[in-house]
Protein backbone atom coordinates (compact mmCIF):
# COMPACT_ATOMS: atom_id res chain seq x y z
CA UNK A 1 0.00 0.00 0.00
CA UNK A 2 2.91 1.89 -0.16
CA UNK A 3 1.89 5.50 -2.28
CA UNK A 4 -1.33 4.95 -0.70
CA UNK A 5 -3.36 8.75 -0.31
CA UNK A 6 -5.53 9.61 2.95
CA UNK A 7 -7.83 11.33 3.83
CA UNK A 8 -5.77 14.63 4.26
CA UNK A 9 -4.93 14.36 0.60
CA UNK A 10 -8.12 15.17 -0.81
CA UNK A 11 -8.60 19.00 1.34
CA UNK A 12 -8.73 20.45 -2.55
CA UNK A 13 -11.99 18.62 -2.71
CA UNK A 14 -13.69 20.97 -0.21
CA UNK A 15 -11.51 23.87 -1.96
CA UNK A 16 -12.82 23.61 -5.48
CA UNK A 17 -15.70 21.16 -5.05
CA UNK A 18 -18.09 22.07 -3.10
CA UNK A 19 -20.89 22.29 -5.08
CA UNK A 20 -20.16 18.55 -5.73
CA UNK A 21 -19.54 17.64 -2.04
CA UNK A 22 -22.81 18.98 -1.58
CA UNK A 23 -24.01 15.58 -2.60
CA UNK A 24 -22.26 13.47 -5.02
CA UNK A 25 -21.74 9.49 -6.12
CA UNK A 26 -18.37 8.62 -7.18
CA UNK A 27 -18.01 5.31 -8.30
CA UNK A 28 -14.78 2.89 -10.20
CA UNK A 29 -15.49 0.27 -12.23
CA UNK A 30 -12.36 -1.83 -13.74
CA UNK A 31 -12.52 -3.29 -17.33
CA UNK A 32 -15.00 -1.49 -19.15
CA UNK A 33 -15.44 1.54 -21.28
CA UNK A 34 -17.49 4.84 -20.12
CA UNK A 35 -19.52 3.45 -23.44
CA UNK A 36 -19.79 0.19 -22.00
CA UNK A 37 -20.64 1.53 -18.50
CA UNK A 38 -23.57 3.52 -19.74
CA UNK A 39 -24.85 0.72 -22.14
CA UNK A 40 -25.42 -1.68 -19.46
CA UNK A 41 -26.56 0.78 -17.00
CA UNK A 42 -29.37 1.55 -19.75
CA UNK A 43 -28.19 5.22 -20.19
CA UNK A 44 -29.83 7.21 -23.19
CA UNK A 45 -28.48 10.23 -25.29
CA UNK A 46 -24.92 11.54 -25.08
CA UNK A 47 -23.08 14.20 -24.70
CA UNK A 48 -19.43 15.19 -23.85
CA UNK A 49 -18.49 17.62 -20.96
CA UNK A 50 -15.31 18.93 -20.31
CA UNK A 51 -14.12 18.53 -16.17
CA UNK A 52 -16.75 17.71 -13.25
CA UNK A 53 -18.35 21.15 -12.83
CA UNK A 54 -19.41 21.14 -16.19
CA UNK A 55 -21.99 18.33 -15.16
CA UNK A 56 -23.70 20.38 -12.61
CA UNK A 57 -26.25 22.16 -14.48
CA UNK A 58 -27.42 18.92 -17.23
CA UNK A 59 -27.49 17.06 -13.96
CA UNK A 60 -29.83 19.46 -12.13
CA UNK A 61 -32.26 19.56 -15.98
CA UNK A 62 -32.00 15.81 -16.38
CA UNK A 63 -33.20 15.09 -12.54
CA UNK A 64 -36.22 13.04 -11.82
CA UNK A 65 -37.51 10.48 -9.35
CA UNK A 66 -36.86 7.96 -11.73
CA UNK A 67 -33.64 8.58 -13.99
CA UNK A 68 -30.25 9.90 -13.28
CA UNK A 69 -27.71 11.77 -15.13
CA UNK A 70 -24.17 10.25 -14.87
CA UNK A 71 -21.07 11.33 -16.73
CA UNK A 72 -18.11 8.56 -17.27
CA UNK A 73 -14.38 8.81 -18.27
CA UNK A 74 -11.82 6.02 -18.41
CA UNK A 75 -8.57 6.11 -16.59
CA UNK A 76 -6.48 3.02 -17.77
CA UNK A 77 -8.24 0.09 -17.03
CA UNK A 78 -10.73 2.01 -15.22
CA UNK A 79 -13.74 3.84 -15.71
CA UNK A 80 -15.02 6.95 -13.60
CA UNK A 81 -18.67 7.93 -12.72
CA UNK A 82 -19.69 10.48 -11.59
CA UNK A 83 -23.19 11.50 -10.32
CA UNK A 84 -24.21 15.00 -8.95
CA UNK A 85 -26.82 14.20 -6.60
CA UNK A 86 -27.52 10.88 -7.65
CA UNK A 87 -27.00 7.39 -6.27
CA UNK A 88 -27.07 4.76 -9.26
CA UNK A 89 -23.37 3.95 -8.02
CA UNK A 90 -24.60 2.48 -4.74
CA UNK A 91 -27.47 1.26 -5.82
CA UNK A 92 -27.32 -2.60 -5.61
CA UNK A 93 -29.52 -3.54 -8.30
CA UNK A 94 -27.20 -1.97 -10.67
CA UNK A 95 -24.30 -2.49 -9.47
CA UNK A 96 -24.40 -6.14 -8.44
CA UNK A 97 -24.88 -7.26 -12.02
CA UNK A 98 -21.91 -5.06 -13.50
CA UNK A 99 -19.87 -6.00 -10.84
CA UNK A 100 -19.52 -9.62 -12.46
CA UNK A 101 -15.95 -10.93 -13.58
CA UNK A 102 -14.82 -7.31 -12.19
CA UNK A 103 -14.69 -5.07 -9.38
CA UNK A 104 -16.88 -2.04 -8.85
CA UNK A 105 -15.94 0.99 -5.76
CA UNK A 106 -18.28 3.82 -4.80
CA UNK A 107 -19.21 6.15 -2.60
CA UNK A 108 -21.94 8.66 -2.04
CA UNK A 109 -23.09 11.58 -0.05
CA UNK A 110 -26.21 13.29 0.63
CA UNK A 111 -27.32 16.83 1.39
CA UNK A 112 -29.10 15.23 4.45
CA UNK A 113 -25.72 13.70 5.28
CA UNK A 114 -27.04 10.48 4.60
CA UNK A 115 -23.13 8.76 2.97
CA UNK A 116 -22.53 5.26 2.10
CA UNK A 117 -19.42 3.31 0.88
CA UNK A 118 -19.84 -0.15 -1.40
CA UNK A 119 -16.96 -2.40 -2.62
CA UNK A 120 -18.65 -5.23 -4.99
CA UNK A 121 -16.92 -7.68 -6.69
CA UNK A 122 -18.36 -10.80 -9.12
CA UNK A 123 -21.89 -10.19 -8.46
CA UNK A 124 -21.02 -9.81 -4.20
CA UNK A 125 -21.70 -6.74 -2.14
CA UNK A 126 -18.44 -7.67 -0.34
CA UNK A 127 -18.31 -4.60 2.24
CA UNK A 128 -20.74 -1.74 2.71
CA UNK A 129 -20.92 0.82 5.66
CA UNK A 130 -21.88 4.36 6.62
CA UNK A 131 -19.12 6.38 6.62
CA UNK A 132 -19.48 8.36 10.10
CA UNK A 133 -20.50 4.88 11.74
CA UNK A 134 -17.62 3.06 10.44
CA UNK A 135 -17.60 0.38 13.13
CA UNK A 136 -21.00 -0.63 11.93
CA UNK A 137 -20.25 -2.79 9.07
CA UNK A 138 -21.78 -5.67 6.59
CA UNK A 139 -21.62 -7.84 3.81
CA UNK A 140 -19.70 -10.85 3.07
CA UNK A 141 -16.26 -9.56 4.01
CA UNK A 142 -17.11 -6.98 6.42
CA UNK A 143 -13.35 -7.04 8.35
CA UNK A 144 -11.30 -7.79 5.38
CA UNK A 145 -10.35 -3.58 4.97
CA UNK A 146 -9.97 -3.11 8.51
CA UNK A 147 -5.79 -2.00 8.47
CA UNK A 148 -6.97 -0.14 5.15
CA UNK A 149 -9.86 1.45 6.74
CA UNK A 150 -7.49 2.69 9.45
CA UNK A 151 -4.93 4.46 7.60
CA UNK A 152 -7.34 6.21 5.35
CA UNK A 153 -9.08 8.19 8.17
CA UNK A 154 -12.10 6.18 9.18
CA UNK A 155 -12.70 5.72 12.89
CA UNK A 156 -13.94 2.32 13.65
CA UNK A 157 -14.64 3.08 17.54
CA UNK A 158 -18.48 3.25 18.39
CA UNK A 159 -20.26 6.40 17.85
CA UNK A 160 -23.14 7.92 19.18
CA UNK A 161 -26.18 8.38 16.74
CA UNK A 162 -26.69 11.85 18.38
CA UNK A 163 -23.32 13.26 18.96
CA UNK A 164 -21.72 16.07 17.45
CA UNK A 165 -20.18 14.85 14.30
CA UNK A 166 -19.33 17.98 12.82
CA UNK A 167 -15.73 17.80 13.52
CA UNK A 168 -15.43 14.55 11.71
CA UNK A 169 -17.71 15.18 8.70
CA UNK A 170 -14.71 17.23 7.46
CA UNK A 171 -12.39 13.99 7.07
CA UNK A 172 -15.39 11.72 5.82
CA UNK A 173 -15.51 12.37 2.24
CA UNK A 174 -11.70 12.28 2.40
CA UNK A 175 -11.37 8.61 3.78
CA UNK A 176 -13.77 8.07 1.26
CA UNK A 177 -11.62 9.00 -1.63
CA UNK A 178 -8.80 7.40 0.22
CA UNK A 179 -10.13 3.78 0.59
CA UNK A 180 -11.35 4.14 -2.82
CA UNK A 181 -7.69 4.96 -4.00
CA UNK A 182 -6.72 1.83 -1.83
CA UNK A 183 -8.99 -0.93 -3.57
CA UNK A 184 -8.85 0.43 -7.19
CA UNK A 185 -4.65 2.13 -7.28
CA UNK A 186 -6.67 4.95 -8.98
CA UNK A 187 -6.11 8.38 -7.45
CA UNK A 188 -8.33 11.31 -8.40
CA UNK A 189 -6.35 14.41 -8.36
CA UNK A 190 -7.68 17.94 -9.24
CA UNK A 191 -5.99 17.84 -12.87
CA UNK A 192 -8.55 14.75 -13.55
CA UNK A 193 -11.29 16.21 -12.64
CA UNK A 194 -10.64 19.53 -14.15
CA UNK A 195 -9.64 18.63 -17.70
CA UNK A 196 -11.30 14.97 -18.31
CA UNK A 197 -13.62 14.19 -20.69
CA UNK A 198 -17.04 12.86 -19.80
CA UNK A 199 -19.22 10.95 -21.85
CA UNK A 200 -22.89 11.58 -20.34
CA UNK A 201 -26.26 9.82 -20.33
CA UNK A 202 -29.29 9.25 -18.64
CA UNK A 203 -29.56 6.34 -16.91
CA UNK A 204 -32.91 4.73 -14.88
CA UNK A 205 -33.12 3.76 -11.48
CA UNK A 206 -33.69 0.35 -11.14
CA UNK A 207 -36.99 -0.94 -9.82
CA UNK A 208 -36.76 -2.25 -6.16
C-alpha cells in the first residue's frame, strides 16, 4: 500500500468542489469503457463535458424520481462515474450485475448527510458501511479492509447516533476518496477532474 493517499490528501476537494460535495456518487469500475458503462446501466443520449463542474447544471435539468444523469471517463483500465446528486453507483440492483468478472468501488453523499461506501466484486456486495459509523459494518467480508480502513481516516470506535459529528464530517468524504484509492490504485487528483472528458447519459433507477 505503499503511495497509498488519505484522507488529508483530498482537502482540494472541499476547496474547489463544493458544489459537488454537496451531494455526489463517485463510483470505479475496472474493465470497461465509459460506453460500455452507460450501455449496461441503460443510459440514453450523449453528450461530452469537459471537467466535473461542467456536469452540474445537465445534472440538475435531467433530474427526476426515476432517472439519473451520470457522466463517465476512463482512466487506464478504469472507468469513472460520476453522479451529482444521484445514487445509481450504490445502488445494488445496478451495481451487483456489473460487478460480475470485475470489481466495482463507490461512494456517495447526501445533502441530508445520509453517505454510504460499497466495494462489490463478481456479483457480491463484499463490504458496505456508513461512513461516520464506520464500526458498523456488513456484507460478506465486512473485516477484510480493517488496516486499510485505518490508515485512510475512518474511525472504527463506536459512535453515538446523536453526537456532534461535525468535527469529523470534514475527514469523511476524504477517507472516502482514500479507501477508494486503496482498492482500485486509482487516485483522483484535481488535474482529472478539471480537464477529463465525460461521456454523459441518462440512466434509470432500477426498480426495487
Amino acid at each position: 500500500m505503499t503511495g497509498m493517499t488519505t484522507a488529508t490528501d483530498y482537502g482540494w476537494l472541499k476547496e474547489r468542489y463544493a458544489l459537488l460535495l454537496e451531494a455526489y456518487c463517485v463510483t470505479l469500475v475496472r474493465d470497461i469503457t465509459p460506453e460500455e458503462l452507460l450501455e449496461q446501466l441503460g443510459a440514453d443520449g450523449r453528450s461530452r463535458i469537459i471537467g466535473v463542474l461542467g456536469m452540474s447544471g445537465p445534472s440538475h435539468e435531467a433530474r427526476a424520481p426515476s432517472r439519473r444523469f451520470v457522466g463517465a471517463t476512463a482512466i487506464g483500465h478504469w472507468t469513472l462515474m460520476v453522479e451529482f446528486n444521484g445514487y445509481l453507483g450504490i445502488t445494488d440492483q445496478a451495481m451487483l450485475p456489473l460487478s460480475r468478472d470485475r470489481r466495482v468501488v463507490s461512494h456517495f453523499l447526501n445533502v441530508n448527510a445520509v453517505d454510504r461506501f460499497c466495494w462489490y466484486e463478481d456479483g457480491d456486495l463484499r463490504l458496505h458501511f456508513q461512513p461516520l459509523f464506520a464500526d458498523e459494518r456488513y456484507g460478506s467480508h465486512p473485516d477484510e479492509l480493517l488496516t486499510e480502513m485505518r490508515e485512510s481516516g475512518f474511525d472504527l470506535t463506536e459512535r453515538e447516533e446523536d453526537g456532534d459529528h461535525d468535527a469529523y464530517y470534514s475527514t469523511l468524504t476524504g477517507a472516502s476518496f482514500a479507501l477508494a484509492h486503496r482498492l482500485t490504485g486509482i487516485r483522483l487528483t484535481p488535474e482529472l477532474f478539471a480537464t477529463a472528458e465525460f461521456l454523459c447519459g441518462v440512466a434509470p433507477v432500477p426498480r426495487g
